[in-house]
N, C-alpha and C. Protein backbone atom coordinates (compact mmCIF):
# COMPACT_ATOMS: atom_id res chain seq x y z
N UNK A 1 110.21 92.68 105.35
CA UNK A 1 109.06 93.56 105.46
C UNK A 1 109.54 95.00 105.62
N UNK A 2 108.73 95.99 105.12
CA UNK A 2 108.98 97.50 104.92
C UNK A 2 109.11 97.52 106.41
N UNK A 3 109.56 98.69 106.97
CA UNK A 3 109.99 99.19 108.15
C UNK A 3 108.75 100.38 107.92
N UNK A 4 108.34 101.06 106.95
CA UNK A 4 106.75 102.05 106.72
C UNK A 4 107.76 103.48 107.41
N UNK A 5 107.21 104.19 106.91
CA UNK A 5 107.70 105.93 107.52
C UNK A 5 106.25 106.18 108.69
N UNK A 6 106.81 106.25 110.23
CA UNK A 6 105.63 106.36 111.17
C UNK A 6 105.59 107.85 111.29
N UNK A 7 105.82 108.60 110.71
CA UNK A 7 105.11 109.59 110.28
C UNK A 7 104.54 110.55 109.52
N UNK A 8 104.23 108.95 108.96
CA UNK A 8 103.31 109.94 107.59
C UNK A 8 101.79 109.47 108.13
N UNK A 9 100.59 109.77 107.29
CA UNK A 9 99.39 109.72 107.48
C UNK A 9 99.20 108.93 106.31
N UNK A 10 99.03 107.54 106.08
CA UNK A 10 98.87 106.89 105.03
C UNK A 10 97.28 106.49 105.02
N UNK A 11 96.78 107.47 105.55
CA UNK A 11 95.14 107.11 105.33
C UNK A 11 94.43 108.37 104.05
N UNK A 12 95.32 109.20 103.54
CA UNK A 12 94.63 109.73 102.88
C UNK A 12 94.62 109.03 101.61
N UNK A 13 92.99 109.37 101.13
CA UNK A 13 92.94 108.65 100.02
C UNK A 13 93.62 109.78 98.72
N UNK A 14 94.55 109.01 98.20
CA UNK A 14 95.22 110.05 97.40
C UNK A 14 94.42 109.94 95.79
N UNK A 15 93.61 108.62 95.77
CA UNK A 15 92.64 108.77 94.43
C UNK A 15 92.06 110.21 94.48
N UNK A 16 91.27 110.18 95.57
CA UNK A 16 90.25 111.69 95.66
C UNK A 16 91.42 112.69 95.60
N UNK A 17 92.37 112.91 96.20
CA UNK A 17 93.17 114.24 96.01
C UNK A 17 93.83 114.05 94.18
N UNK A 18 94.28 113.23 93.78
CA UNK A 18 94.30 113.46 92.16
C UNK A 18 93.24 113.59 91.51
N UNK A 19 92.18 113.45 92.11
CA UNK A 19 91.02 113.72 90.95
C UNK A 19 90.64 115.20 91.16
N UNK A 20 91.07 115.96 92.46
CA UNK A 20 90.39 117.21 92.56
C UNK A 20 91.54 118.43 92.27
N UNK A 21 91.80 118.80 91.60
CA UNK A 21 92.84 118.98 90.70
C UNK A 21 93.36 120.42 91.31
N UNK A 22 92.73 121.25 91.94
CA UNK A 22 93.26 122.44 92.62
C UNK A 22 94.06 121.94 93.84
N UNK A 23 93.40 120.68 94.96
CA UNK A 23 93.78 120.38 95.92
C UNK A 23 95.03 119.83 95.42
N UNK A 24 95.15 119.38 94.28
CA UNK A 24 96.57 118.25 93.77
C UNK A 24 97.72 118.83 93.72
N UNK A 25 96.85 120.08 92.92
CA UNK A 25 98.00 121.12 92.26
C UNK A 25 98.60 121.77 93.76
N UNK A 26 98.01 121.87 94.68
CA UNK A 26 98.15 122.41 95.79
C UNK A 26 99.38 121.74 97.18
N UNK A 27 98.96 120.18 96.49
CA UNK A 27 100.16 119.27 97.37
C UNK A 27 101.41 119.26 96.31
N UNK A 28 101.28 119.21 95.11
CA UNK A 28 103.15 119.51 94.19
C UNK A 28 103.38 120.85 94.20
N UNK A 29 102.38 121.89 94.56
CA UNK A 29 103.16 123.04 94.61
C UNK A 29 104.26 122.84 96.30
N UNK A 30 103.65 122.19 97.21
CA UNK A 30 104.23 122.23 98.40
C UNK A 30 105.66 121.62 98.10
N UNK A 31 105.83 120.40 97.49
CA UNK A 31 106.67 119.39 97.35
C UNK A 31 108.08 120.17 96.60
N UNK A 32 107.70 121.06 95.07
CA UNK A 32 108.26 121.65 94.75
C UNK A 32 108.52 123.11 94.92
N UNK A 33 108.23 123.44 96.47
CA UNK A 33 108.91 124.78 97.04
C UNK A 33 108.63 126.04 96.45
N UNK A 34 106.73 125.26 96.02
CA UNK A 34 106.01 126.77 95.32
C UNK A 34 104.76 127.14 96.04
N UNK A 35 104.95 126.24 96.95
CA UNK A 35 103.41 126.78 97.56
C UNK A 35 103.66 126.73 99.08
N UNK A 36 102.38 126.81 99.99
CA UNK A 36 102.56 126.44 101.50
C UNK A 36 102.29 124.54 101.30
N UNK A 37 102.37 123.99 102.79
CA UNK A 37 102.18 122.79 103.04
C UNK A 37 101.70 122.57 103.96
N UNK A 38 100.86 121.74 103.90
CA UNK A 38 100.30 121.80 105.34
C UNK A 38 101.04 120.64 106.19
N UNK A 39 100.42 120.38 107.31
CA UNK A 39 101.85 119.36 108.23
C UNK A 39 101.61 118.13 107.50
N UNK A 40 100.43 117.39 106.93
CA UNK A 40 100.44 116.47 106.09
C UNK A 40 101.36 116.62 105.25
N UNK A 41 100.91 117.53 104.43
CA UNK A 41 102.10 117.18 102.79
C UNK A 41 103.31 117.45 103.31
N UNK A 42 103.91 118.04 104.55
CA UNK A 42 105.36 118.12 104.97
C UNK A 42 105.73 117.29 105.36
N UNK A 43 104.98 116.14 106.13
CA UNK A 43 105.40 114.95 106.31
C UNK A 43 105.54 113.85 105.25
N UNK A 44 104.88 113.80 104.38
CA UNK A 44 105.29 113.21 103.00
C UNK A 44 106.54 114.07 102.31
N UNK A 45 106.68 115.26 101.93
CA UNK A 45 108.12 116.14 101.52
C UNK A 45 109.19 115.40 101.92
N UNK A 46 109.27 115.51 103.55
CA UNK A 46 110.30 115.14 104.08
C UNK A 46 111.15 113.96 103.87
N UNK A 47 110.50 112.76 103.31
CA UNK A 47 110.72 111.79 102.57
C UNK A 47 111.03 111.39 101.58
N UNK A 48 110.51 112.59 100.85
CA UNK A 48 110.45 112.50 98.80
C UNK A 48 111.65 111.83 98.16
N UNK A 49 112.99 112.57 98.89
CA UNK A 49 114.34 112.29 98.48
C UNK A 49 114.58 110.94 98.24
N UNK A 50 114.20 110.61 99.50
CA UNK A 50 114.65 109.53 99.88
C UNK A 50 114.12 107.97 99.44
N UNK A 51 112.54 108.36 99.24
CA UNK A 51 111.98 107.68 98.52
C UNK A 51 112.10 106.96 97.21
N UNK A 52 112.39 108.23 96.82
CA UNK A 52 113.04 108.19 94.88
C UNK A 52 114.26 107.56 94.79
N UNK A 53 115.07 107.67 95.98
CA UNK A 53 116.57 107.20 95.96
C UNK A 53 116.62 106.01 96.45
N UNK A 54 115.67 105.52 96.91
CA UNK A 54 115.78 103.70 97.41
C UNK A 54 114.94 102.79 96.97
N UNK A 55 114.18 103.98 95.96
CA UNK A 55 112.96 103.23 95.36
C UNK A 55 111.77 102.59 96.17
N UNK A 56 111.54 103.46 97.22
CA UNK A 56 110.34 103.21 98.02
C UNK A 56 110.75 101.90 99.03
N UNK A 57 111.92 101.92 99.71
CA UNK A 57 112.56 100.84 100.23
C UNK A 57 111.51 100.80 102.04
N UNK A 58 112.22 101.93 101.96
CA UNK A 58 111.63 101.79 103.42
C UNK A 58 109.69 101.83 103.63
N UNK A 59 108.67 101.93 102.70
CA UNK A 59 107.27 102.29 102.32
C UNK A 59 106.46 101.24 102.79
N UNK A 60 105.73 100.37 103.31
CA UNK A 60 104.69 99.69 103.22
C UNK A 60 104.05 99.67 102.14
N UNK A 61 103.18 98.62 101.81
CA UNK A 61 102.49 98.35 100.90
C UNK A 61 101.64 100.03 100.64
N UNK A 62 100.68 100.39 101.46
CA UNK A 62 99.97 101.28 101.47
C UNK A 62 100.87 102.32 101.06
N UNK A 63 101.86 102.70 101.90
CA UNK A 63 102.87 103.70 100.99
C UNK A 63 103.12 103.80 99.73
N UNK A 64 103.53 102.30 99.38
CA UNK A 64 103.63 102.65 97.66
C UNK A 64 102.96 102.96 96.75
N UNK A 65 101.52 102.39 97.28
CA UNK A 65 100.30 102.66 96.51
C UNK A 65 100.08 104.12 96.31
N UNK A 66 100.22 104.73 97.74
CA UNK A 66 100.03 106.42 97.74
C UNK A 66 101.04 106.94 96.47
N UNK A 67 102.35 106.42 96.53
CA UNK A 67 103.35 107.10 95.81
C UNK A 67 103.01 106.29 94.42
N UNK A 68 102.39 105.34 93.62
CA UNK A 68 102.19 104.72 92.64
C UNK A 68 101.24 106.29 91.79
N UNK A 69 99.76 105.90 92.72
CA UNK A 69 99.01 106.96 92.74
C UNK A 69 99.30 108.61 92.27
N UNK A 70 100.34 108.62 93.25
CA UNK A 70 100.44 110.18 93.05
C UNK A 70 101.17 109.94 91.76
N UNK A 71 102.28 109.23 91.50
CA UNK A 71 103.33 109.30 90.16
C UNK A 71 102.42 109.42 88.80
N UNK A 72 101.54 108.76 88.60
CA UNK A 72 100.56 108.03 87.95
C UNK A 72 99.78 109.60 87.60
N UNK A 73 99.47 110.18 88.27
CA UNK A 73 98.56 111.21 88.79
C UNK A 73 99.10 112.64 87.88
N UNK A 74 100.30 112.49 88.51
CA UNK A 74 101.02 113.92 88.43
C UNK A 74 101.51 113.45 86.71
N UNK A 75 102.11 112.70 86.37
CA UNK A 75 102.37 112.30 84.68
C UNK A 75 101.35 112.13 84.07
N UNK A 76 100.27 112.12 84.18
CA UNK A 76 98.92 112.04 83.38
C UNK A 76 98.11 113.43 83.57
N UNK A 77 98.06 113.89 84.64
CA UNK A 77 97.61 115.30 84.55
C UNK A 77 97.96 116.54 84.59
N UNK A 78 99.19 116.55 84.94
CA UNK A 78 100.34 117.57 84.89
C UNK A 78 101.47 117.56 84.46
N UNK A 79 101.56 116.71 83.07
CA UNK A 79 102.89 116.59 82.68
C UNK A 79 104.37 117.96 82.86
N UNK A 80 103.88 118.73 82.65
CA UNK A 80 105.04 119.61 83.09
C UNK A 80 105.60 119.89 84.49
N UNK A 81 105.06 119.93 85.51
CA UNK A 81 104.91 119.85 86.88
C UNK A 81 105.98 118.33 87.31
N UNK A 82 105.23 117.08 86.43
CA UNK A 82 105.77 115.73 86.39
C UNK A 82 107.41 115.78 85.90
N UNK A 83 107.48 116.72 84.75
CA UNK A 83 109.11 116.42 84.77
C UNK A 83 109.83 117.58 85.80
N UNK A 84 108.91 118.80 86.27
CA UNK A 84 109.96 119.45 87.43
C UNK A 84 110.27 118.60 88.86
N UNK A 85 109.25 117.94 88.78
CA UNK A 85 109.26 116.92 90.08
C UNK A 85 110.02 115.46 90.06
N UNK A 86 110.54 115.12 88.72
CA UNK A 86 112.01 114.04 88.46
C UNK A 86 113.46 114.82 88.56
N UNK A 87 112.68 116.52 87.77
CA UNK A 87 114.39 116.91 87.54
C UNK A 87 114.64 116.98 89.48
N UNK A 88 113.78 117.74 90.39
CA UNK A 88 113.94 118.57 91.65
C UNK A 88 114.35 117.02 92.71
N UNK A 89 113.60 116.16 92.30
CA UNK A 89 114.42 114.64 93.52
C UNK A 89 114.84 113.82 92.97
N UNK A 90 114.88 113.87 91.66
CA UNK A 90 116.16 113.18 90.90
C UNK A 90 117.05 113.59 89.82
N UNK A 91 117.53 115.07 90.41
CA UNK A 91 118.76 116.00 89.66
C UNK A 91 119.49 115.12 88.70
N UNK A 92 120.43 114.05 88.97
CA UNK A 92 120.89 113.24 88.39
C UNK A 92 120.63 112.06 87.31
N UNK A 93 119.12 112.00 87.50
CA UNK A 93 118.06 110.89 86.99
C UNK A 93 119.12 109.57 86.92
N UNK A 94 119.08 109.14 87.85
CA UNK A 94 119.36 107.63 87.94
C UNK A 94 118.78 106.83 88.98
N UNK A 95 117.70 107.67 89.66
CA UNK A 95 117.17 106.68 90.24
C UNK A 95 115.39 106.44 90.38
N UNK A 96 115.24 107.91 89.40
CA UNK A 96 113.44 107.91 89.34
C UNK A 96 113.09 106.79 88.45
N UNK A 97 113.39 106.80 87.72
CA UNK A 97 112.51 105.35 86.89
C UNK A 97 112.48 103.83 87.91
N UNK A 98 112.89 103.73 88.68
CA UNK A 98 113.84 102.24 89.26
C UNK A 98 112.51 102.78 90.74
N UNK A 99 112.58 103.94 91.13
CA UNK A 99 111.22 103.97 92.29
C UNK A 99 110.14 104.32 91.10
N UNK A 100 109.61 103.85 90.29
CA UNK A 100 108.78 104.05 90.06
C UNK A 100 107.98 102.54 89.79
N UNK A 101 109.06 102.28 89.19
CA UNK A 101 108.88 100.49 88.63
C UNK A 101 108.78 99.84 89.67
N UNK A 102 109.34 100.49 90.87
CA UNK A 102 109.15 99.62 92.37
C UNK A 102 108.06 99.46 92.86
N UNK A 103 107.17 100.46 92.48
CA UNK A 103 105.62 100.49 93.31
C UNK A 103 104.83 100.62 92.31
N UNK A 104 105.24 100.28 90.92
CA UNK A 104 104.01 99.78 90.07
C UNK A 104 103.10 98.88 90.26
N UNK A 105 103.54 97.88 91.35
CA UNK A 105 102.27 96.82 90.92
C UNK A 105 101.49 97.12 92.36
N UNK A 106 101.63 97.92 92.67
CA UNK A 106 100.55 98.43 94.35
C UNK A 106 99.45 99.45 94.00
């Protein structure tokens, strides 16, 4: 069983934040070190790395879904944004596809 990150806020519904597209644009500007953050999206940031690099190892179910969601989100409505946000936590790309396929079926 996931061990879950206890401090994140896994109650936001991240459907409604991809559908409202300023607020969206507003949490990948944080992520990619173009915007402010609020202590929410810094507590998700703080993770990002790490996430991508273990393929959502340490996440709860609900976690992955958030990160399914957002992946899903950000490649369908922001494709350009979507590849600065593989090149910026996965410089190397060997491990974004492998967390992505991890929390596809959540």
């Amino acid at each position: 069983m996931a061990a879950a990150y206890t401090d994140m806020d896994d109650t936001l519904s991240v459907e409604d934040l991809v559908k409202d597209k300023p607020r969206f644009q507003g949490e990948v500007s944080c992520f990619m070190d173009k915007g402010p953050c609020t202590q929410q999206y810094m507590s998700y940031k703080k993770h990002l790395l790490e996430v991508v690099s273990d393929g959502c190892r340490e996440c709860n179910a609900r976690e992955r879904h958030m990160f399914r969601v957002f992946l899903k989100g950000l490649r369908d409505n922001l494709p350009a944004e979507y590849k600065a946000f593989r090149d910026k936590y996965d410089p190397d790309n060997k491990h974004f596809d492998a967390a992505a396929a991890a929390v596809q079926n959540y």
